[in-house]
Protein backbone atom coordinates (compact mmCIF):
# COMPACT_ATOMS: atom_id res chain seq x y z
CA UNK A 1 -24.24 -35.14 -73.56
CA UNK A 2 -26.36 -33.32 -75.84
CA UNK A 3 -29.62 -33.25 -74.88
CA UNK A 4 -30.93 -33.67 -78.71
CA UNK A 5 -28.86 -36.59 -78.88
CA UNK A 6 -29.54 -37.85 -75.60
CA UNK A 7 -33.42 -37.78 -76.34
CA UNK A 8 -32.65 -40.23 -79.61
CA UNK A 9 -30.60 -42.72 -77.33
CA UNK A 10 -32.73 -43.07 -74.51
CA UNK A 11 -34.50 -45.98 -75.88
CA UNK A 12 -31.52 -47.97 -76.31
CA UNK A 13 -30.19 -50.66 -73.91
CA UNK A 14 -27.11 -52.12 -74.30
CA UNK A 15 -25.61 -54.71 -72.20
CA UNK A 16 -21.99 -55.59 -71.82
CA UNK A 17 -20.98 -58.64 -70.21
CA UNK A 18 -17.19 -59.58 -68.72
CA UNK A 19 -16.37 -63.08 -67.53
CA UNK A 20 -14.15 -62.63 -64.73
CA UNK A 21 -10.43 -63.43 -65.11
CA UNK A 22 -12.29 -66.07 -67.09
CA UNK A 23 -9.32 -68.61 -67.99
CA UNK A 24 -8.05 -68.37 -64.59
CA UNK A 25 -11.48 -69.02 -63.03
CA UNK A 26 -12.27 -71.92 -65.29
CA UNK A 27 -9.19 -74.00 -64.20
CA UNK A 28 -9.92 -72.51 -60.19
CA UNK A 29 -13.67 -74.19 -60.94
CA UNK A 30 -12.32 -77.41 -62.39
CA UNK A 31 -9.27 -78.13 -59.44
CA UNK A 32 -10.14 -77.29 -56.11
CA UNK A 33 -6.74 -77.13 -55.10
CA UNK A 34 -6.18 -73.98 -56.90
CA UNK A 35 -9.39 -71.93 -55.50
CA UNK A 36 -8.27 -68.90 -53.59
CA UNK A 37 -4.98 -69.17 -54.50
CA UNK A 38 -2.92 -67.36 -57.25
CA UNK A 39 -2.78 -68.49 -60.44
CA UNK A 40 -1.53 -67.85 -64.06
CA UNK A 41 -2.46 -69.81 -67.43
CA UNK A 42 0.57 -69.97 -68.78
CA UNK A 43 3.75 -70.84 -69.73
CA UNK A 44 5.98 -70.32 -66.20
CA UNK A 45 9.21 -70.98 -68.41
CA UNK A 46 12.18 -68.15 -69.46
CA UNK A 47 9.67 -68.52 -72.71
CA UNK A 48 6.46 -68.62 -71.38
CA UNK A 49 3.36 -65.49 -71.04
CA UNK A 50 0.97 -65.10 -68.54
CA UNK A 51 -2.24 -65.81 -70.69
CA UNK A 52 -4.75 -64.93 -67.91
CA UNK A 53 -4.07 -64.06 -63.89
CA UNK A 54 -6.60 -64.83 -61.47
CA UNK A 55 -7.47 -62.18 -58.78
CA UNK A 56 -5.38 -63.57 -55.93
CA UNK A 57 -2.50 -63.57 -58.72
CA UNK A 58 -3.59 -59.68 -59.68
CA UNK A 59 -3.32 -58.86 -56.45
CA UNK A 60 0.60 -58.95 -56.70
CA UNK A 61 0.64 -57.27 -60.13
CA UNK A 62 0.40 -60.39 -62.16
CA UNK A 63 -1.34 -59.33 -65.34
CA UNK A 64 -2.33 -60.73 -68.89
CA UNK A 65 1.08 -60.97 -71.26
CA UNK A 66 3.83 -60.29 -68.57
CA UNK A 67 6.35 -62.49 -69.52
CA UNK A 68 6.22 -65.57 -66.85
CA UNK A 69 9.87 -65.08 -65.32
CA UNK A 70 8.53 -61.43 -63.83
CA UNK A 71 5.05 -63.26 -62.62
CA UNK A 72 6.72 -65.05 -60.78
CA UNK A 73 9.03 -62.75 -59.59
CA UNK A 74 6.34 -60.64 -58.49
CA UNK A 75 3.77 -63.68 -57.11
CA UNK A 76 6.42 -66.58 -55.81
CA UNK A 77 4.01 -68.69 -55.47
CA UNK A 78 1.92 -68.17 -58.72
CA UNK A 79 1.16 -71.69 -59.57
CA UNK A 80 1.14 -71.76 -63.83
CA UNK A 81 -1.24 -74.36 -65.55
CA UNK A 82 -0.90 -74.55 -69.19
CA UNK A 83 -4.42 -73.11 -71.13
CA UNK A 84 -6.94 -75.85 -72.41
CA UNK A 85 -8.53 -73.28 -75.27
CA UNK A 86 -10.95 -76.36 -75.40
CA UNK A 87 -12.47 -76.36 -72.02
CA UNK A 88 -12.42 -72.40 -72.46
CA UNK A 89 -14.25 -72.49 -76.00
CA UNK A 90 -17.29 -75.19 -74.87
CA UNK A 91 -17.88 -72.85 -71.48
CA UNK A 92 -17.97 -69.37 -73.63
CA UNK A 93 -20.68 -71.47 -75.96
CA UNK A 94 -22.52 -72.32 -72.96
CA UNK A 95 -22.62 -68.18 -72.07
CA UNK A 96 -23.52 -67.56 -75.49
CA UNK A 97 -26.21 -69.21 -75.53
CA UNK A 98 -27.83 -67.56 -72.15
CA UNK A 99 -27.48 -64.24 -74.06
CA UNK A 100 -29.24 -66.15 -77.20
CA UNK A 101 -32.14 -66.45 -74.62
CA UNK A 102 -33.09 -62.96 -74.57
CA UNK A 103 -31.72 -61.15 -78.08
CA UNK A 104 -29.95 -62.46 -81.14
CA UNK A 105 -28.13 -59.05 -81.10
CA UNK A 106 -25.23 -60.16 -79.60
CA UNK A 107 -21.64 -59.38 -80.51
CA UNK A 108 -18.69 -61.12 -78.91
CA UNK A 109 -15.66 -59.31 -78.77
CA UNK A 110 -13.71 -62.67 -77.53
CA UNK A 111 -14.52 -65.88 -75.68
CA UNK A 112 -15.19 -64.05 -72.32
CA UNK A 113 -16.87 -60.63 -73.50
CA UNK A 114 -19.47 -59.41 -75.33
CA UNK A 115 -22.09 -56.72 -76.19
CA UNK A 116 -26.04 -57.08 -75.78
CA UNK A 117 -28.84 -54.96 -77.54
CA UNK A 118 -31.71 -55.62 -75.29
CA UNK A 119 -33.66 -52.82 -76.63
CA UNK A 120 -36.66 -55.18 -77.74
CA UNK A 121 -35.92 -58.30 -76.41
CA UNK A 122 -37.09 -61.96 -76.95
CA UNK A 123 -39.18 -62.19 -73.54
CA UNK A 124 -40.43 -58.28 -73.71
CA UNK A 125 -38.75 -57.18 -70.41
CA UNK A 126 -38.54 -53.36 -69.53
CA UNK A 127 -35.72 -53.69 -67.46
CA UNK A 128 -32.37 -54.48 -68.94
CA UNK A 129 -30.72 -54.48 -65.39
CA UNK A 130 -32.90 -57.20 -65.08
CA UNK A 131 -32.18 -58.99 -67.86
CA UNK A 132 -28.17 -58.64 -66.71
CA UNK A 133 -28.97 -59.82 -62.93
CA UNK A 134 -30.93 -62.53 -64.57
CA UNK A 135 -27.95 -63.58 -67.28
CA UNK A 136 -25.43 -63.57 -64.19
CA UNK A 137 -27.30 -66.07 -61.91
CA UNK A 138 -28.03 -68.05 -65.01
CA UNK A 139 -24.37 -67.91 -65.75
CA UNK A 140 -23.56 -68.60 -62.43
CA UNK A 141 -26.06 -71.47 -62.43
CA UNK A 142 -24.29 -73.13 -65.18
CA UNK A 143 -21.08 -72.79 -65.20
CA UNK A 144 -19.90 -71.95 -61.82
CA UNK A 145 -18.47 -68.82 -63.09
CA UNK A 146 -19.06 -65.25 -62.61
CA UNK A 147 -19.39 -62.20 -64.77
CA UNK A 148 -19.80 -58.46 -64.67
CA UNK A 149 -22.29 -56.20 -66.44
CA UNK A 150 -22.29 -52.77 -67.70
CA UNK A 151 -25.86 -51.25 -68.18
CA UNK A 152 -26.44 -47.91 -70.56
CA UNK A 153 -27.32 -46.28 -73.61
CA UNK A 154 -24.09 -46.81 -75.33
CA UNK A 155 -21.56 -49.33 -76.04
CA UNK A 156 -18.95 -47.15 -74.87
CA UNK A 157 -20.82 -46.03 -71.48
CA UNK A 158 -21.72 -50.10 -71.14
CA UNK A 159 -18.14 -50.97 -71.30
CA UNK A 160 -17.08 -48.66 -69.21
CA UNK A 161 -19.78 -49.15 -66.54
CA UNK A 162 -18.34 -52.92 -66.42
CA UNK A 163 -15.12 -51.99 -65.32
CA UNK A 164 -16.25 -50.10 -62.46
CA UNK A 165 -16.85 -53.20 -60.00
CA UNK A 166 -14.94 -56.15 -60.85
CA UNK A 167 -15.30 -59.39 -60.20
CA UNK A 168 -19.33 -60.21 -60.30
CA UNK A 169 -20.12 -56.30 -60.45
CA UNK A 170 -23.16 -54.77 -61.54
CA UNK A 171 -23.30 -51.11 -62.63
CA UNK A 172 -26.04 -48.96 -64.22
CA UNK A 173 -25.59 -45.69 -66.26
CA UNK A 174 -28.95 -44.52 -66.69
CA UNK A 175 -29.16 -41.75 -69.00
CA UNK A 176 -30.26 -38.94 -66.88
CA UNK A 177 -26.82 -39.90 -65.17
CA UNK A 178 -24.48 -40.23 -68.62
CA UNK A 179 -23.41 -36.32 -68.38
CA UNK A 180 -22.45 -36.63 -64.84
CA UNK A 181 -20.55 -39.51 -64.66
CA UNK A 182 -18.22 -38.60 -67.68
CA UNK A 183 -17.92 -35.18 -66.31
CA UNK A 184 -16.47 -37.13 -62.92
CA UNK A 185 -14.46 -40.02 -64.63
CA UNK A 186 -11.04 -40.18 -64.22
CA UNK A 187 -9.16 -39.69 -67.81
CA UNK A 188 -7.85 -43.29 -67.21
CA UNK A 189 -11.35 -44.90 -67.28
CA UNK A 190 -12.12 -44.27 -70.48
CA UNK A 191 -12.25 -47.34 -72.19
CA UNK A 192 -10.00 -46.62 -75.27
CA UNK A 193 -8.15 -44.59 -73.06
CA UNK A 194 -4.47 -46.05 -72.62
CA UNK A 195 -1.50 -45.96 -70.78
CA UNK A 196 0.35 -43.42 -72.74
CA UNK A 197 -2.47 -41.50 -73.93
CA UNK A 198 -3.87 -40.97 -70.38
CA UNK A 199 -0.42 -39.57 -69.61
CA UNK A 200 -0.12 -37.00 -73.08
CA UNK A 201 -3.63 -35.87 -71.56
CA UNK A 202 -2.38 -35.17 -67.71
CA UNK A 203 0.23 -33.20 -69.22
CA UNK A 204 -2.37 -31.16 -70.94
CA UNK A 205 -4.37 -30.86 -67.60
CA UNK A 206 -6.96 -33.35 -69.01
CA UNK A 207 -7.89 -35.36 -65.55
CA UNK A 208 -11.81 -36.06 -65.62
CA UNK A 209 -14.15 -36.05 -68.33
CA UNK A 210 -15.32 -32.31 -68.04
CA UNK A 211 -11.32 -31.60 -68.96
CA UNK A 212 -11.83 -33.44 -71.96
CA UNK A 213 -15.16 -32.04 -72.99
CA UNK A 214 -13.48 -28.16 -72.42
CA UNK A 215 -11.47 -29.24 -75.95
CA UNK A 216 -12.41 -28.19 -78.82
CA UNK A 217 -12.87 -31.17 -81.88
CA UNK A 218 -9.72 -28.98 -84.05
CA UNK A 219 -7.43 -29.39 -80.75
CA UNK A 220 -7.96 -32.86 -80.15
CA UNK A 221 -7.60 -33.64 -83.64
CA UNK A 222 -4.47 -31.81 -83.25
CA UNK A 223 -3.33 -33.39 -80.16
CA UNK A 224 -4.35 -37.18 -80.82
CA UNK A 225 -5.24 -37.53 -85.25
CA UNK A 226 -8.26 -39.60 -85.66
CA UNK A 227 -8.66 -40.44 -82.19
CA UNK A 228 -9.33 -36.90 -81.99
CA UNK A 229 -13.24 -37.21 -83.17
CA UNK A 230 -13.50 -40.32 -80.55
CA UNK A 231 -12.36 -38.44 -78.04
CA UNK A 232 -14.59 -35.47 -78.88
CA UNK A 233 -17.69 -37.79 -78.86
CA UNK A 234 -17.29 -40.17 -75.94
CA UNK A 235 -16.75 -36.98 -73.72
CA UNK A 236 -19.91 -36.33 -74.46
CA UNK A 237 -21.54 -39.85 -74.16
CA UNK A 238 -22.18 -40.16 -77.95
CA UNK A 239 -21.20 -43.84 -79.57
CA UNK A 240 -23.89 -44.64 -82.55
CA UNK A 241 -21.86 -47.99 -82.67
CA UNK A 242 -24.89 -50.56 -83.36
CA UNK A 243 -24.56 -53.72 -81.56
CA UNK A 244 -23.49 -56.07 -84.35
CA UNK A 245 -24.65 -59.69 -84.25
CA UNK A 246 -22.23 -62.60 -86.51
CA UNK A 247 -19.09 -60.01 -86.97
CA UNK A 248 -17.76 -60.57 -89.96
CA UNK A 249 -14.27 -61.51 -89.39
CA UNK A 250 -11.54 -59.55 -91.03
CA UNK A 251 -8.52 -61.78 -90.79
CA UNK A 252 -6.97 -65.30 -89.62
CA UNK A 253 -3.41 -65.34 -88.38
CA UNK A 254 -1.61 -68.48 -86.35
CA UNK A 255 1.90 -68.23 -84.65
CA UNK A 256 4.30 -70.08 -82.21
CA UNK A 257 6.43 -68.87 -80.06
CA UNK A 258 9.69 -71.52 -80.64
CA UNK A 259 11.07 -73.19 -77.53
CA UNK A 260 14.96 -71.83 -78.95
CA UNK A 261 15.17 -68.96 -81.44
CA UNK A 262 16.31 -70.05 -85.10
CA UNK A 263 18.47 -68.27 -87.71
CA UNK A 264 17.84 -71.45 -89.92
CA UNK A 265 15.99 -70.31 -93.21
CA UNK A 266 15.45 -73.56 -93.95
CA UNK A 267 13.93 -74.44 -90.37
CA UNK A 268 11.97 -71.60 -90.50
CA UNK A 269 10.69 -71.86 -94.00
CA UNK A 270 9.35 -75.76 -93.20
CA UNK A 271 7.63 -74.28 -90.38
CA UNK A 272 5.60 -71.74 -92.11
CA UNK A 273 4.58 -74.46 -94.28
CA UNK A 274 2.68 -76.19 -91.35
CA UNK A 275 1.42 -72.28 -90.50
CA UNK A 276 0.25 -71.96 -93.99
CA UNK A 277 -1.30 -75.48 -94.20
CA UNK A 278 -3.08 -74.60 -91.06
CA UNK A 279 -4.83 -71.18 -92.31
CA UNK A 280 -5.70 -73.04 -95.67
CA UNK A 281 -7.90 -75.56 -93.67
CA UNK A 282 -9.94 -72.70 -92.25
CA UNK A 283 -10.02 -70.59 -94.99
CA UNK A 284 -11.62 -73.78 -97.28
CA UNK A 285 -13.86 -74.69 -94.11
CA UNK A 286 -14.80 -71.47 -94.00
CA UNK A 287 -15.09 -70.73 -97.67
CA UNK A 288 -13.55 -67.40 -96.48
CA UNK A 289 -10.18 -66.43 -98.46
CA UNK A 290 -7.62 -63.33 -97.97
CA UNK A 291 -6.48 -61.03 -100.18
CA UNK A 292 -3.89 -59.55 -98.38
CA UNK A 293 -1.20 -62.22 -97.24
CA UNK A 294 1.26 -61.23 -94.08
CA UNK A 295 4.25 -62.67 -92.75
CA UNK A 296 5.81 -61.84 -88.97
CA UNK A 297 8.70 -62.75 -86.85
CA UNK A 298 9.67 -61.69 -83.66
CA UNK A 299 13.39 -61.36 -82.95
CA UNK A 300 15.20 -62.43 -79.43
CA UNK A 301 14.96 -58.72 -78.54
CA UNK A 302 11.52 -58.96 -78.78
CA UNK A 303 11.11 -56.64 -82.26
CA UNK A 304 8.59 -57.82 -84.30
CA UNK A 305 8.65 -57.34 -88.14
CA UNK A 306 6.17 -58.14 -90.84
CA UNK A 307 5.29 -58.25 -94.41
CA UNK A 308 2.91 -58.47 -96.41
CA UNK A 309 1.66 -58.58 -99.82
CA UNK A 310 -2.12 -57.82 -101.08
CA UNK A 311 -4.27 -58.98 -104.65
CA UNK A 312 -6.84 -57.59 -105.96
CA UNK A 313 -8.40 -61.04 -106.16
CA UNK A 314 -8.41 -63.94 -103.28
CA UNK A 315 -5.99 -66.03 -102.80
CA UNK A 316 -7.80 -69.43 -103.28
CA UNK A 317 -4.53 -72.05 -104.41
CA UNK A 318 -2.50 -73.20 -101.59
CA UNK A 319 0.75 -73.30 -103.64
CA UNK A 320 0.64 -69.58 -104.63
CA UNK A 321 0.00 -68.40 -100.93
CA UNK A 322 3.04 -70.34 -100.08
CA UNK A 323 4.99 -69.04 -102.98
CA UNK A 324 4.05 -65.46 -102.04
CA UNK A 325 4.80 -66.10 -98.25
CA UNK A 326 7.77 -67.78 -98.71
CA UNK A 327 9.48 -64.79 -100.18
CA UNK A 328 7.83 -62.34 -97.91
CA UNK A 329 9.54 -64.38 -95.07
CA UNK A 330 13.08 -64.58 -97.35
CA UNK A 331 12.97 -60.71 -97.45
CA UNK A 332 12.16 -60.39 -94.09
CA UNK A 333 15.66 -62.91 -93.02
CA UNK A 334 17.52 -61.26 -95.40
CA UNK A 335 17.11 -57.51 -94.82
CA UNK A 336 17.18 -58.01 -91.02
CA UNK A 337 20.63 -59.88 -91.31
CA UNK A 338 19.05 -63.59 -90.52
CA UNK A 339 18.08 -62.60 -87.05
CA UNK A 340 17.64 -64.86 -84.30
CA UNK A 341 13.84 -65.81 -84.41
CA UNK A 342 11.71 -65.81 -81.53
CA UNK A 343 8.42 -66.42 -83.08
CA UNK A 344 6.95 -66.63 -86.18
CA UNK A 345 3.71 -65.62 -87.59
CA UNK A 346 1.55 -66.25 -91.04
CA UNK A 347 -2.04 -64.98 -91.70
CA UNK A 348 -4.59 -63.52 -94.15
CA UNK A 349 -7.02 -60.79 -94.16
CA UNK A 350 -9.22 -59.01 -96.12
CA UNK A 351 -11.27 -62.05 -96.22
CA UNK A 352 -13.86 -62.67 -99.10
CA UNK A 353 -16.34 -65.68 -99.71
CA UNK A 354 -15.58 -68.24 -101.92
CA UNK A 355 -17.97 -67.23 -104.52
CA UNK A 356 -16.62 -63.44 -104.97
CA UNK A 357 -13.70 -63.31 -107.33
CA UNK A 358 -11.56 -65.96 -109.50
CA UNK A 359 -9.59 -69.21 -109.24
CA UNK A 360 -7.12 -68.46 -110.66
CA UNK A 361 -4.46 -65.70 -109.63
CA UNK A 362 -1.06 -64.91 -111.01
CA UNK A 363 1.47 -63.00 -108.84
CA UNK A 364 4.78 -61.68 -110.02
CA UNK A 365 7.87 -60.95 -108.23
């Protein structure tokens, strides 16, 4: 890390916190009978996906959206409970609100994760390591779950610190220490990092972070487009990525996964009318409406295809986003042939208040 850079960072503290194989753990908490013993939230079924693996299930290489048939192929006895999003939604509000205690900065990235700014914080501690020991056992205290924290200057170097010990790990990257631990990293452990990208980069001799820092910015750019700059940056521990509290939320999608797959247009076309009726609640709730309307279905091969169509104005009447939909899904049947679907999808996105733009929209096809 530059130590320019470094010197402008060093007042920040950022906190990232991981519930561990949270799902899993809830349902462990609330039956006894399944503590210490592996388990998938699920469906178990030729249909169903592994929603969340507990550790004893991880163990036997059970892991988030395997298809259920292989879980339990792997794992015979994998027990499968089916998810209770409600149970899962009141706990993460409960772990919100323990971060609320010491910094509105916080950003969730999902029910089980999120990032702190601690850097001034509402109870004036120095320490944010002990702000994280204090939000486990408080976490711990309450729910009967527990979590892992990341400690360090960066979201990026936070993340990645989290990752290191799991479950209920603690892990500090202070920054006197950010330059040597990318330099020693393993290419794999670099959170934005994947499968197939770690492998491109052994084949270029990129192993640790000190291979990745030897590339120029033109080469990576090169090599990996506009991951390139990312790549340039978090090799050497620079993310300016603020901590952003109340995301604003880009889009709203709902989808099922059908029990049989259906060639039926008709079938199909009545469903996405419950889909549709769905996202309309929220967006009205929510006073939130999309510009950009999308329509996917996932064949029995498991290809997914999707259209979509986008407005320069919101799409605020429920009739013309079913309209607009309902052809986007007749194209869809028709140039794939009427597949055999799997699952279908609807949602919005490039979401806008209620208040920005017109009523009334006109689309033509």
């Amino acid at each position: 890390m530059n130590a320019n850079h470094l010197s402008s960072q060093v007042t920040k503290k950022i906190i990232h916190v991981d519930m561990d194989a949270f799902y899993a753990s809830v349902e462990q908490r609330d039956d006894p009978k399944l503590r210490n013993k592996p388990v998938a939230v699920g469906g178990g079924s030729d249909r169903g996906v592994v929603a969340a693996a507990s550790y004893e299930a991880r163990k036997y290489g059970v892991k988030s959206a395997m298809p259920g048939v292989i879980a339990k192929r792997k794992c015979p006895s994998l027990i499968f409970v089916k998810p209770r999003f409600e149970i899962y939604k009141q706990v993460s509000h409960e772990i919100r609100e323990i971060f609320y205690e010491y910094t509105d900065l916080v950003e969730p990235l999902s029910l089980d994760e999120a990032f702190l700014d601690v850097t001034q914080n509402k109870l004036g501690i120095l320490s944010a390591t002990k702000i994280a020991k204090e939000i486990k056992r408080k976490v711990k205290e309450t729910t009967g779950l527990t979590a892992s924290a990341g400690i360090s200057v960066n979201k990026f170097l936070a993340k990645t610190a989290t990752d290191i010990h799991k479950p209920d790990g603690l892990t500090l990257i202070p920054p006197e220490n950010v330059t040597s631990f990318i330099e020693k990293l393993p290419i794999e452990k670099f959170f934005g990092v994947g499968k197939s990208t770690s492998e491109k980069m052994h084949r270029m001799g990129i192993l640790y972070g000190k291979d990745l820092k030897q590339l120029s910015l033109e080469r990576l750019k090169s090599n990996f487009g506009k991951q390139g700059q990312y790549f340039y940056n978090i090799a050497r521990g620079i993310d300016e990525r603020p901590v952003v509290a109340d995301r604003i939320r880009k889009s709203v999608s709902a989808e099922r996964t059908f029990e049989k797959d259906h060639r039926q247009e008709s079938y199909l076309q009545d469903f996405l009318t419950g889909l549709i009726d769905k996202i309309f609640e929220w967006s009205k709730k929510n006073e939130n409406f999309g510009r950009t309307v999308t329509v996917k279905i996932k064949d029995n091969q498991f290809r997914i295809y999707s259209k979509s169509h986008s407005s320069t104005l919101p799409f605020k009447e429920k009739e013309l986003i079913h309209k607009v939909a309902s052809q986007l899904l007749n194209d869809l049947l028709y140039e794939k042939k009427y597949p055999a679907v799997r699952l279908l999808g609807f949602g919005i996105s490039t979401l806008t208040k209620a208040n920005e733009g017109d009523l009334q929209l006109t689309i033509d096809f």
